[in-house]
N, C-alpha and C. Protein backbone atom coordinates (compact mmCIF):
# COMPACT_ATOMS: atom_id res chain seq x y z
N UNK A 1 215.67 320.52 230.45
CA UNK A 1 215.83 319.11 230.81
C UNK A 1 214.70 318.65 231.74
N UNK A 2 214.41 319.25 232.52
CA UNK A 2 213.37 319.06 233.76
C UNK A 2 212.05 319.21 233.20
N UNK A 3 211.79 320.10 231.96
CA UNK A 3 210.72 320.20 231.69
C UNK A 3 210.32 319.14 230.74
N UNK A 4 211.07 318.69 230.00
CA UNK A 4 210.85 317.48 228.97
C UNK A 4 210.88 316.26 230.17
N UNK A 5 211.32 316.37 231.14
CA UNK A 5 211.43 314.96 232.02
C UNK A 5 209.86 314.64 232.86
N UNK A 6 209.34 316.38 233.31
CA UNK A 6 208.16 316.20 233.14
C UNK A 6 206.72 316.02 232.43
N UNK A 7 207.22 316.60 231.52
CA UNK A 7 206.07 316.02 230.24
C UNK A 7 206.46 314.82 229.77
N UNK A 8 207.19 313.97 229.92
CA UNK A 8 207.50 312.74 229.86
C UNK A 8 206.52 311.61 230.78
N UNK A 9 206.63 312.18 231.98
CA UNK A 9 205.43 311.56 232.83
C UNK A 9 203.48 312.35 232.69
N UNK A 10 204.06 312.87 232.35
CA UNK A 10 202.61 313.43 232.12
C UNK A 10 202.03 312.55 231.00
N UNK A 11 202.86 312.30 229.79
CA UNK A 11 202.54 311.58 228.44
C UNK A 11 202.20 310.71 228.88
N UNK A 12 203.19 309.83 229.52
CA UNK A 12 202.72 308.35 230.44
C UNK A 12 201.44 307.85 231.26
N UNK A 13 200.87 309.09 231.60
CA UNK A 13 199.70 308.88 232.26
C UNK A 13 198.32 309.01 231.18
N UNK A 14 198.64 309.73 230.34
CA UNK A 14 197.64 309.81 229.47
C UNK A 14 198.05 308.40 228.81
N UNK A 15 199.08 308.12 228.00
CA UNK A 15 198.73 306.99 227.57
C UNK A 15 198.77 305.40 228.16
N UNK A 16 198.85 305.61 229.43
CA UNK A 16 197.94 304.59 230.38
C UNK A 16 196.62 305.21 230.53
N UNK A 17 195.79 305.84 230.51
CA UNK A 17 194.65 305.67 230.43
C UNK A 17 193.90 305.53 229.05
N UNK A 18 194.58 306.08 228.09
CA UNK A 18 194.20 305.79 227.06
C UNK A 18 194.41 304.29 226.58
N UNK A 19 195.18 303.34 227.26
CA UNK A 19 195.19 301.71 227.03
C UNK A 19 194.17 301.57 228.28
N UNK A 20 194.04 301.89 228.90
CA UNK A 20 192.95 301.50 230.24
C UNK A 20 191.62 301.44 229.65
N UNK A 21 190.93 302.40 228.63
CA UNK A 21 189.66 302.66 228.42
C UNK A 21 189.79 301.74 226.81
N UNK A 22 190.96 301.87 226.22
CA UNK A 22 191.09 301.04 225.11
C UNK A 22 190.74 299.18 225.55
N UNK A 23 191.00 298.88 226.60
CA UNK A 23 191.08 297.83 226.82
C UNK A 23 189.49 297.64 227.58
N UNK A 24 189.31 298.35 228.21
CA UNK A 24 187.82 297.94 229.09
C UNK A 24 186.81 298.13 227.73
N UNK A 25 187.44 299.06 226.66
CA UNK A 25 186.43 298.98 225.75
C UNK A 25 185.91 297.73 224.73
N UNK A 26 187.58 297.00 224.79
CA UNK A 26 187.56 295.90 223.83
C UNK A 26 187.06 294.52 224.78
N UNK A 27 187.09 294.76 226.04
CA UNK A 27 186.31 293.66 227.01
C UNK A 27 184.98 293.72 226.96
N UNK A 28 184.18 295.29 227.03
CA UNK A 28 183.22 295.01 226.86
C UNK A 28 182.48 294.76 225.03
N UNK A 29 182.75 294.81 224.07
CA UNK A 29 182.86 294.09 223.08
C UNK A 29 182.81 292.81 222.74
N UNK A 30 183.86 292.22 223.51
CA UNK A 30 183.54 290.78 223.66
C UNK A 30 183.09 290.12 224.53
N UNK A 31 182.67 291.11 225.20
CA UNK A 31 181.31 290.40 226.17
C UNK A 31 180.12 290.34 226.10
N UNK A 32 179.45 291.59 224.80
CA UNK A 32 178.54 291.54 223.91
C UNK A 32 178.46 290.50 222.80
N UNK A 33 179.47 289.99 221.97
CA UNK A 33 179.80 289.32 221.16
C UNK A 33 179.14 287.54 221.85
N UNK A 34 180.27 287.41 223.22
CA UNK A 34 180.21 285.58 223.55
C UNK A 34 178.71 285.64 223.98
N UNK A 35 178.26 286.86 224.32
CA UNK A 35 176.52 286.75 225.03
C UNK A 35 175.48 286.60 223.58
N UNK A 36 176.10 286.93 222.69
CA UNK A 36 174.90 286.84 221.55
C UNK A 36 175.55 285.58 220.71
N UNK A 37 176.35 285.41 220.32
CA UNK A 37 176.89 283.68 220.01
C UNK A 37 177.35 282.99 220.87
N UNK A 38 176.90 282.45 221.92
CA UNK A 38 177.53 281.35 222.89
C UNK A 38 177.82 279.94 222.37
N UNK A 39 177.16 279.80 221.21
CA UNK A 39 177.59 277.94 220.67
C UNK A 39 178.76 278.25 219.84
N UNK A 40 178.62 279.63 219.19
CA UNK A 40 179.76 279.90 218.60
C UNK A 40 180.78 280.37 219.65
N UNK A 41 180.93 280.68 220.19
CA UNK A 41 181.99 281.12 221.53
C UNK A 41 182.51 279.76 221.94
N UNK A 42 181.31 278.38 222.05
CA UNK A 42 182.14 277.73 222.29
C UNK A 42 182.95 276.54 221.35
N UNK A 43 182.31 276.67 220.09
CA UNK A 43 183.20 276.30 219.24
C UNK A 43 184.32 276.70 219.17
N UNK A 44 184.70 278.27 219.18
CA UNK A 44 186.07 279.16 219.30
C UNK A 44 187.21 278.26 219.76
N UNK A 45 186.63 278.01 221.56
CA UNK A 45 187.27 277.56 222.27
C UNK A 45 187.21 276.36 222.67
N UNK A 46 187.04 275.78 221.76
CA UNK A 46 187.17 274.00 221.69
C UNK A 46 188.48 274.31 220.68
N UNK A 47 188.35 274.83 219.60
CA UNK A 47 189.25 274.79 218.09
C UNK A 47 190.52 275.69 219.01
N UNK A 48 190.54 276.32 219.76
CA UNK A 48 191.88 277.66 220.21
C UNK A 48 192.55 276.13 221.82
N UNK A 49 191.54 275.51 222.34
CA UNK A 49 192.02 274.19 222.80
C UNK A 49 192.81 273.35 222.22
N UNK A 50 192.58 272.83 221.41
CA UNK A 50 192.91 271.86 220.45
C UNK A 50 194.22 272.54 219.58
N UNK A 51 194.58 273.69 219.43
CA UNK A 51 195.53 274.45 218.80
C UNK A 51 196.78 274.10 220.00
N UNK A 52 196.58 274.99 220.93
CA UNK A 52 197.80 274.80 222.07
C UNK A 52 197.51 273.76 222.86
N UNK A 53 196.43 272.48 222.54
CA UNK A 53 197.27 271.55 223.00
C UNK A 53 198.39 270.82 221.62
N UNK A 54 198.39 270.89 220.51
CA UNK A 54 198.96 271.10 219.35
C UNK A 54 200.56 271.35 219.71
N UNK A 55 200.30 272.60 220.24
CA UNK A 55 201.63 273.75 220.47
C UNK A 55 202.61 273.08 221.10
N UNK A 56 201.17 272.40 222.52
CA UNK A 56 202.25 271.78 223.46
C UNK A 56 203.15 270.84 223.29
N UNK A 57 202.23 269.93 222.59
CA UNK A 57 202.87 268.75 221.70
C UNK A 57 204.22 269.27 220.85
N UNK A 58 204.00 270.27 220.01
CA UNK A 58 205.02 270.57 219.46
C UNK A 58 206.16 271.09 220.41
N UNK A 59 205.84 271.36 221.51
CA UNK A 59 207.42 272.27 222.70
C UNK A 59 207.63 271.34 223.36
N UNK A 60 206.77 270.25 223.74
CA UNK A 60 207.57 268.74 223.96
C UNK A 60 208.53 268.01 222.79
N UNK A 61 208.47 268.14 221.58
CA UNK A 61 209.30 267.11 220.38
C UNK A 61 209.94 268.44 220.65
N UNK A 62 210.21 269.66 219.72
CA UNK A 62 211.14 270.38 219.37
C UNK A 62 211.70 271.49 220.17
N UNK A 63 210.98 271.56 221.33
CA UNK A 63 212.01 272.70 222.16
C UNK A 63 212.57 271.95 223.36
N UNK A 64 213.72 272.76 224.28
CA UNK A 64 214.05 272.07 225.48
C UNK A 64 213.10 272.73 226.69
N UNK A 65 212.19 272.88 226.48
CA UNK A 65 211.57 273.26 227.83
C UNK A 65 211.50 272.07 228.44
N UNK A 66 211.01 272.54 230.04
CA UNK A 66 211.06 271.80 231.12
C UNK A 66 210.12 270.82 230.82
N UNK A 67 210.29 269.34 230.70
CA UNK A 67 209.29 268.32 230.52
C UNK A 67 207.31 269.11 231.77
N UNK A 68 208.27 268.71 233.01
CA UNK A 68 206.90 269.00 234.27
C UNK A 68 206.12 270.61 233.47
N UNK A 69 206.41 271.32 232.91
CA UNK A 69 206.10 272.85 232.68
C UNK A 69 204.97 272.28 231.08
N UNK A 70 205.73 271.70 230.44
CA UNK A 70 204.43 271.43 229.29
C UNK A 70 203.95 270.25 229.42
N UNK A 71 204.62 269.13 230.33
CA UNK A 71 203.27 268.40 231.07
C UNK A 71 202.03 268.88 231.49
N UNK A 72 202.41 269.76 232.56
CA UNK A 72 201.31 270.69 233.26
C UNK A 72 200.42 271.22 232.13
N UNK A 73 200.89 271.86 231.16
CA UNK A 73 200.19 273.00 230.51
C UNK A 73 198.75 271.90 229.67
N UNK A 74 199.46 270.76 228.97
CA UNK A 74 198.46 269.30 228.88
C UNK A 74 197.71 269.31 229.39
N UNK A 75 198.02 269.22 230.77
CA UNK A 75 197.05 268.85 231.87
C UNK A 75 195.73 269.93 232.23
N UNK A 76 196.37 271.07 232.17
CA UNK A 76 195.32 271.97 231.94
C UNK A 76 194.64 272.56 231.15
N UNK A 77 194.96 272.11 230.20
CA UNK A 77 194.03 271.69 228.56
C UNK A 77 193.12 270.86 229.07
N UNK A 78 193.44 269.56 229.81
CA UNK A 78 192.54 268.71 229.61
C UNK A 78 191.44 269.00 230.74
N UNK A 79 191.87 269.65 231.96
CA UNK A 79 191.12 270.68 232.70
C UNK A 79 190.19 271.70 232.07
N UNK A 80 190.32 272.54 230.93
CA UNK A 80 189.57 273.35 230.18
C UNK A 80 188.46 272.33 229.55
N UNK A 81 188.72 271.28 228.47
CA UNK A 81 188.02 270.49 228.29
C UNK A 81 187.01 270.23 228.85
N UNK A 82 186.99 270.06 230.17
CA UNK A 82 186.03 269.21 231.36
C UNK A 82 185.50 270.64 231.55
N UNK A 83 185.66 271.90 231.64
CA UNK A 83 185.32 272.38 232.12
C UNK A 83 184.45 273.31 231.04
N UNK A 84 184.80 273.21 229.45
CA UNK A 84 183.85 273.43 228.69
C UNK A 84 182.72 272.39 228.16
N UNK A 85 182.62 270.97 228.73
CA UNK A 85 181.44 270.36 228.36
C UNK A 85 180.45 270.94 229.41
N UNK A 86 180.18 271.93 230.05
CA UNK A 86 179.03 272.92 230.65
C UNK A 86 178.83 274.24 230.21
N UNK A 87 179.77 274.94 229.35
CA UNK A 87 179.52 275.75 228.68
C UNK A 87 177.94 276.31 228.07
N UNK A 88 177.55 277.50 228.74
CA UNK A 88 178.68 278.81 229.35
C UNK A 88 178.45 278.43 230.57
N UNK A 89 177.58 277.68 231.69
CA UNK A 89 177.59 277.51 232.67
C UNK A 89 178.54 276.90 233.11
N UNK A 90 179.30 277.77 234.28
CA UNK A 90 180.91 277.88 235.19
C UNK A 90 180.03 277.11 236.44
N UNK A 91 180.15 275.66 237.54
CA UNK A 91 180.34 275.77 238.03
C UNK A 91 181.80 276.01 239.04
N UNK A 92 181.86 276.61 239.93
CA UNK A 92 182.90 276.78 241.13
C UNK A 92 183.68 276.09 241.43
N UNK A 93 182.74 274.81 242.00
CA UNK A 93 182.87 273.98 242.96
C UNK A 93 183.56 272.85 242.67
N UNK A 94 183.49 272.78 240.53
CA UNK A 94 183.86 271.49 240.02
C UNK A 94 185.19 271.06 240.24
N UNK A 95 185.69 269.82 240.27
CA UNK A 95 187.01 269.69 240.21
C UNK A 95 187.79 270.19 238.82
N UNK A 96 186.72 270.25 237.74
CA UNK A 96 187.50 270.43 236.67
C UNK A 96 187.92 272.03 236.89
N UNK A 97 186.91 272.68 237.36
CA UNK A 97 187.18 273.90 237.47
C UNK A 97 188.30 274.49 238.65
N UNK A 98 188.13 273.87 239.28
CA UNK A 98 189.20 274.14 240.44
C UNK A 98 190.59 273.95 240.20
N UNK A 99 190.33 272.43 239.43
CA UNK A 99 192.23 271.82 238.61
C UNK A 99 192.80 272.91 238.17
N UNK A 100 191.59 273.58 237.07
CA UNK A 100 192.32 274.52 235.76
C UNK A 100 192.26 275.49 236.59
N UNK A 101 191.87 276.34 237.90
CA UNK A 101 192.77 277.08 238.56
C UNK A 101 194.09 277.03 239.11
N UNK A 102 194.36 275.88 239.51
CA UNK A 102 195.71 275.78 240.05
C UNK A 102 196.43 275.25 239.45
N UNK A 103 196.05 274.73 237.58
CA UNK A 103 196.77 274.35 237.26
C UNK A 103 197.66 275.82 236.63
N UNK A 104 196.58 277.36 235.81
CA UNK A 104 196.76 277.93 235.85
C UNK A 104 198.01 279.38 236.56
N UNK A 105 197.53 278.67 237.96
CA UNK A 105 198.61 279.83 238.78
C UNK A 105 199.73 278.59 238.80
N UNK A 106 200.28 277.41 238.90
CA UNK A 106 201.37 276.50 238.90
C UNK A 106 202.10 276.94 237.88
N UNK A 107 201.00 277.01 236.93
CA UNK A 107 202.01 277.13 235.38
C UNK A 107 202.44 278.32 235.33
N UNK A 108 202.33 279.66 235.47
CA UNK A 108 202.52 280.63 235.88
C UNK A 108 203.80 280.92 236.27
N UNK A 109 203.82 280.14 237.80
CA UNK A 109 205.11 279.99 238.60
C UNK A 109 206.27 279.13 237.54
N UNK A 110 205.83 278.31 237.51
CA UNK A 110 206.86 276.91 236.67
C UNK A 110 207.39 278.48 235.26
N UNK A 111 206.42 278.67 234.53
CA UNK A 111 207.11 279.65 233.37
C UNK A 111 207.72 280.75 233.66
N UNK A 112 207.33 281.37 235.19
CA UNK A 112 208.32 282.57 235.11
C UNK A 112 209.73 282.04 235.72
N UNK A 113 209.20 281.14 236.72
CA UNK A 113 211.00 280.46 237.26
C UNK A 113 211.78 279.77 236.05
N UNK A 114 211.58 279.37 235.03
CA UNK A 114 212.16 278.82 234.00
C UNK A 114 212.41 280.44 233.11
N UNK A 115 211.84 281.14 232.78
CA UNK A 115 211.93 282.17 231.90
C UNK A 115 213.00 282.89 232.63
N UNK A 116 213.04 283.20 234.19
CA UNK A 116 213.86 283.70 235.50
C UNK A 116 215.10 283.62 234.70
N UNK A 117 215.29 281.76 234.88
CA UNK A 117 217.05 281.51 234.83
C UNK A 117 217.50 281.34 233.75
N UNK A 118 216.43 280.98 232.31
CA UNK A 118 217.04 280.70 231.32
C UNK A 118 216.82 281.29 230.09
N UNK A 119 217.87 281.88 229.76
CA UNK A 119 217.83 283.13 228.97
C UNK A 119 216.85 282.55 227.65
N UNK A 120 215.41 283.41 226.87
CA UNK A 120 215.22 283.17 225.65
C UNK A 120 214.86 284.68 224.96
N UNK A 121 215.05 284.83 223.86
CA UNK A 121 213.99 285.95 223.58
C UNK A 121 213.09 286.82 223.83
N UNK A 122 212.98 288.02 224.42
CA UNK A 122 211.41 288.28 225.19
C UNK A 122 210.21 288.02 223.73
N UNK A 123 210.29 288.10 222.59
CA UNK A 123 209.50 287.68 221.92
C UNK A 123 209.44 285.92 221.65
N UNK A 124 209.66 285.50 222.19
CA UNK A 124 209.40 284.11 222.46
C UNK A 124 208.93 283.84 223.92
N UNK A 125 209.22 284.13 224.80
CA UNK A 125 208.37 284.17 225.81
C UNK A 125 207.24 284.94 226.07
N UNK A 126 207.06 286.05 225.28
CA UNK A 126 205.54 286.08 225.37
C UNK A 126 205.03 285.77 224.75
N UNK A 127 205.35 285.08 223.65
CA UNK A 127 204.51 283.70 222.74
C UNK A 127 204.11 282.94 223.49
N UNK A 128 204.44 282.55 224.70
CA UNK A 128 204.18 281.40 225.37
C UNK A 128 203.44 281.48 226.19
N UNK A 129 203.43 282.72 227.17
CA UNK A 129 202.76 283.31 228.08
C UNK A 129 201.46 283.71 227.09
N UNK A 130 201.33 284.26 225.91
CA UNK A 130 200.23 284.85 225.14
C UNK A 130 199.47 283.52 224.61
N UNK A 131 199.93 282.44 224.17
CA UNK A 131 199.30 281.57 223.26
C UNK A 131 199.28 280.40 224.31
N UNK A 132 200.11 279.81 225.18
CA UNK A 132 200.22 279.15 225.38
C UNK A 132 199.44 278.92 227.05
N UNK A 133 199.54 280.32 227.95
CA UNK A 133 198.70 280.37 229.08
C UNK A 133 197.62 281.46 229.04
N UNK A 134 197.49 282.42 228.45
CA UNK A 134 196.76 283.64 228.57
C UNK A 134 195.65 283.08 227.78
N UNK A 135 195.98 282.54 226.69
CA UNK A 135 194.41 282.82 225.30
C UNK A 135 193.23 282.24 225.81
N UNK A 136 193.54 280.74 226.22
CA UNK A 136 192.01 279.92 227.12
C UNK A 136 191.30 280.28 228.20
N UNK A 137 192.21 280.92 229.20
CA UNK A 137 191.36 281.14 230.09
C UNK A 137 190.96 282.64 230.27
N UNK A 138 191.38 283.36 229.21
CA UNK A 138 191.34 284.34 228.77
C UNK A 138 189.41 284.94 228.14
N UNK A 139 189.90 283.70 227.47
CA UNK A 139 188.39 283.18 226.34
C UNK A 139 187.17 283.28 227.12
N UNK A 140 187.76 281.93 228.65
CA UNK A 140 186.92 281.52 229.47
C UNK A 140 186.00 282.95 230.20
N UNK A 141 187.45 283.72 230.77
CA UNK A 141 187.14 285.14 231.40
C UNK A 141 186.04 286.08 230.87
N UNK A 142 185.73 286.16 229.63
CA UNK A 142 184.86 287.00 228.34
C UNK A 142 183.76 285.78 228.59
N UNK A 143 183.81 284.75 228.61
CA UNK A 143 182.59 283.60 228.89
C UNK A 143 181.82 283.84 230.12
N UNK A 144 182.60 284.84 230.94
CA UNK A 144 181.24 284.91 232.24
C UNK A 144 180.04 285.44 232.02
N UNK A 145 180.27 286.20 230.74
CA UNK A 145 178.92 286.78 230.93
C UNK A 145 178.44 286.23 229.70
N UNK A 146 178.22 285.00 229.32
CA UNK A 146 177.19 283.98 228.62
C UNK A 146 176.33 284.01 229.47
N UNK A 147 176.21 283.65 231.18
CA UNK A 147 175.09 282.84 231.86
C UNK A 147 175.35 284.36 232.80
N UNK A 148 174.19 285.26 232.80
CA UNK A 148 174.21 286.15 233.87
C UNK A 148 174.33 286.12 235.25
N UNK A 149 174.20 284.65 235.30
CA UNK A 149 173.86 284.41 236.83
C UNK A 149 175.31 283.26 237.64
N UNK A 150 176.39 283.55 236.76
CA UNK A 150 177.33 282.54 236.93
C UNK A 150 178.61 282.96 237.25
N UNK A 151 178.57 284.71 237.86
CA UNK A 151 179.71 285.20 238.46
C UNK A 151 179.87 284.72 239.94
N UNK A 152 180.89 284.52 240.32
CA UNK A 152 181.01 284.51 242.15
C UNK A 152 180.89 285.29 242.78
N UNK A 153 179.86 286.03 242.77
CA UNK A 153 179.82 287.13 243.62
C UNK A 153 178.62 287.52 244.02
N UNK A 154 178.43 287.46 245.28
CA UNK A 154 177.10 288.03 245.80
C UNK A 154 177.00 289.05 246.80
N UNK A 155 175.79 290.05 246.42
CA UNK A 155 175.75 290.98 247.21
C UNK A 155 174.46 290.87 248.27
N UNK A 156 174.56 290.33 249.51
CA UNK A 156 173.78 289.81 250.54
C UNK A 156 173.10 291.34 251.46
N UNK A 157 172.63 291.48 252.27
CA UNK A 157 172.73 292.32 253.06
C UNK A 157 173.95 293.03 253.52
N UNK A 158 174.24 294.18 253.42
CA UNK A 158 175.91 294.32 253.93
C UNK A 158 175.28 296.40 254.18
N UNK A 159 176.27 296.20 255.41
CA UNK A 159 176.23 297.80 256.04
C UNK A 159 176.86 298.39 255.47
N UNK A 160 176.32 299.75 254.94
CA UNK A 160 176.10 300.57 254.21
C UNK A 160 177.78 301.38 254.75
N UNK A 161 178.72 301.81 253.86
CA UNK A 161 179.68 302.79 254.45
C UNK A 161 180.15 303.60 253.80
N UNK A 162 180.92 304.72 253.84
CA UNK A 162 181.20 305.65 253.33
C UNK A 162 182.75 305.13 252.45
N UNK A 163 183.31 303.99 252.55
CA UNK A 163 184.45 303.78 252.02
C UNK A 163 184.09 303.32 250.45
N UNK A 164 182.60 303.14 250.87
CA UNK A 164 182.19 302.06 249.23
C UNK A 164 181.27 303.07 248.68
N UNK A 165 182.03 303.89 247.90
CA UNK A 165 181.68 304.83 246.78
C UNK A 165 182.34 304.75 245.60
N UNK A 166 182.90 303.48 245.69
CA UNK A 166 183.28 303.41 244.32
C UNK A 166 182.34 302.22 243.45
N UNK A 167 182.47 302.24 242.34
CA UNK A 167 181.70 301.84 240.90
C UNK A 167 181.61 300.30 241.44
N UNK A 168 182.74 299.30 241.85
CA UNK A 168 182.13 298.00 242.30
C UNK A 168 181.45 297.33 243.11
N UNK A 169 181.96 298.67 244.40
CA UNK A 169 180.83 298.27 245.34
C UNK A 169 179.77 298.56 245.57
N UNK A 170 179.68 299.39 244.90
CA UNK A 170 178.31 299.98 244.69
C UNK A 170 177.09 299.62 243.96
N UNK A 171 177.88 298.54 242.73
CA UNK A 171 177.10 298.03 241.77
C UNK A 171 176.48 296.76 242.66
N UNK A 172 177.52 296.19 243.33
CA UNK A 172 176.97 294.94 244.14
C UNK A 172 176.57 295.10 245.33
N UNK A 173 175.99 296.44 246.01
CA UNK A 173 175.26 296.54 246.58
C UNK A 173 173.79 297.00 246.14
N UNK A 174 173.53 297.49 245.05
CA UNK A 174 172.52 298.24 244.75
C UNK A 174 171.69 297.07 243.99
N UNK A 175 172.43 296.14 243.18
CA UNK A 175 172.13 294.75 242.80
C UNK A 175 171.26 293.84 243.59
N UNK A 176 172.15 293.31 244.32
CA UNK A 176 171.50 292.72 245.94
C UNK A 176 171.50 290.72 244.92
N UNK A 177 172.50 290.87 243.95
CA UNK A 177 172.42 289.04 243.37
C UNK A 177 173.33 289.07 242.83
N UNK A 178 173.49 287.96 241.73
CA UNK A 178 174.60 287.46 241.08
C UNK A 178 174.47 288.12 239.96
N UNK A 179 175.64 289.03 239.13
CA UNK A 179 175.85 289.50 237.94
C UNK A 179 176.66 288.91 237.11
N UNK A 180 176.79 289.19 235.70
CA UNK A 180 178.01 288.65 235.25
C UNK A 180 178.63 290.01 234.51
N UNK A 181 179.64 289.65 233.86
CA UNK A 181 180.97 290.40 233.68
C UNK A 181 180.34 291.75 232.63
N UNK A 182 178.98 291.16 231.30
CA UNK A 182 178.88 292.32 230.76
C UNK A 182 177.41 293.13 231.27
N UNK A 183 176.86 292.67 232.41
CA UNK A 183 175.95 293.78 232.92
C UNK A 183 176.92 294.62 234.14
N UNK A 184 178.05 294.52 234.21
CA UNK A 184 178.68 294.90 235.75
C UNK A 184 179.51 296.37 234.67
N UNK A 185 179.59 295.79 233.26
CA UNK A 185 180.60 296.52 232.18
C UNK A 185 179.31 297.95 231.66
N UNK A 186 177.90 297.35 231.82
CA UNK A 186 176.72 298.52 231.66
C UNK A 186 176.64 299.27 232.45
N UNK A 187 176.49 298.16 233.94
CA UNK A 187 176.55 299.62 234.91
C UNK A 187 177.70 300.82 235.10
N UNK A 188 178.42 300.19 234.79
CA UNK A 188 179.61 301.02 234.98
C UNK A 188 179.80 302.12 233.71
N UNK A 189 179.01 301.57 232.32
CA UNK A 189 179.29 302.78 231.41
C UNK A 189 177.97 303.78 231.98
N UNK A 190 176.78 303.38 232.30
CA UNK A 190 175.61 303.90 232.73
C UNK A 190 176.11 304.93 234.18
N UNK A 191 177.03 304.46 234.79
CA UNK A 191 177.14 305.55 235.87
C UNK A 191 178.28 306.28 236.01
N UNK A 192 179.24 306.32 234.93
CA UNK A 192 180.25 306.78 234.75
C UNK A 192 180.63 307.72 233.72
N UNK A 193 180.02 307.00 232.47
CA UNK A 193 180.24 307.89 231.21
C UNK A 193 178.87 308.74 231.25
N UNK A 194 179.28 310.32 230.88
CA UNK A 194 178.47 310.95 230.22
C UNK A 194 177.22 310.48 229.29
N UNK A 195 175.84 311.00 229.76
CA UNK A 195 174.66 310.05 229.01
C UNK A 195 174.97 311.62 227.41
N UNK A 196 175.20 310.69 226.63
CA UNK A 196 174.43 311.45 225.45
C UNK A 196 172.62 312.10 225.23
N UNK A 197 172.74 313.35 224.80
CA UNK A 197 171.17 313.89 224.67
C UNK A 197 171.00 314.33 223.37
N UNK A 198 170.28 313.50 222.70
CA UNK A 198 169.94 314.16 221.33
C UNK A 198 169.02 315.53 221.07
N UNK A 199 169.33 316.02 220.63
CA UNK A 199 168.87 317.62 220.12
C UNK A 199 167.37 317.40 219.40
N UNK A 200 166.22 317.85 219.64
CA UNK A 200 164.99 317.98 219.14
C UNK A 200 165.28 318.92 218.01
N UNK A 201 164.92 318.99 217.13
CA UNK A 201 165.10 320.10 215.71
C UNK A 201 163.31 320.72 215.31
């Protein structure tokens, strides 16, 4: 009994890392992909816009969700909008960009406190959470690394310490500027994974 209860957790850890490297693998993929078609990347996500604001429309006529909850979700459609006529260039600072953050974490709150008290399907609520909040800014997330120079993050002068030996801080110290999402995804296969050596014959 004890021994199957421990290889039970043992399995678990392997196959969390095996979705861990499955997933950083399929990020960096499509971060190769939006960097070599960016007009096509943003066609994607004009047409995957225009779908769930669609959706929304449709869970306003035919479902009872909370009016304020797919109001909001509208609203931050129309936040994405504003914030893809600069595409791939993200500024920060914009209001459009700032809205569709908080409209983001609001909606968040509003869908899990509604999902909280009122019983639906778990395969219908992560329809909603998947299509309805995750896919756009999702899209957007894989869009940082269109413009290399359009992550928030800078690595300035900063004292050197023994706590930052790991892969992020290290990358943005050794950097010393602004990266985006798929050179941060190189360094990290470049200093992590095993270099392959081809055999001379």
């Amino acid at each position: 009994m004890w021994f199957m209860y421990v290889l039970s957790w043992i399995a678990l850890l392997v196959q969390i890392c095996v979705i861990t490297l499955s997933v950083a693998a399929g990020l960096f993929y499509l971060a190769e992909i939006v960097e070599e078609y960016t007009v096509l990347t943003a066609k994607i996500i004009k047409y995957m816009l225009i779908g769930t604001t669609v959706i929304f429309i449709g869970l306003l006529l035919f479902e009872d969700l909370p009016l304020s909850m797919v109001l909001l979700g509208l609203v931050g459609n129309i936040a994405y909008f504003f914030v893809l006529q600069n595409f791939p260039y993200f500024e920060i600072s914009s209001p459009s960009f700032l809205v569709s953050i908080v409209v983001v974490i609001v909606n968040h709150y509003m869908a899990f406190s509604y999902f909280s008290t009122v019983w639906h399907p778990f395969s219908d609520v992560l329809a909603y959470f998947t299509i309805c909040l995750w896919l756009v800014p999702f899209a957007f997330f894989i869009s940082l690394s269109a413009n290399e120079n359009v992550l928030p993050t800078t690595a300035g002068p900063r004292v050197s310490s023994s706590e930052e030996s790991d892969v992020v801080s290290n990358y943005f110290k050794r950097k010393g500027k602004k990266y985006g999402l798929l050179s941060f995804f190189k360094y990290a296969q470049d200093s992590m994974l095993p270099q392959r050596v081809r055999k001379q014959y």
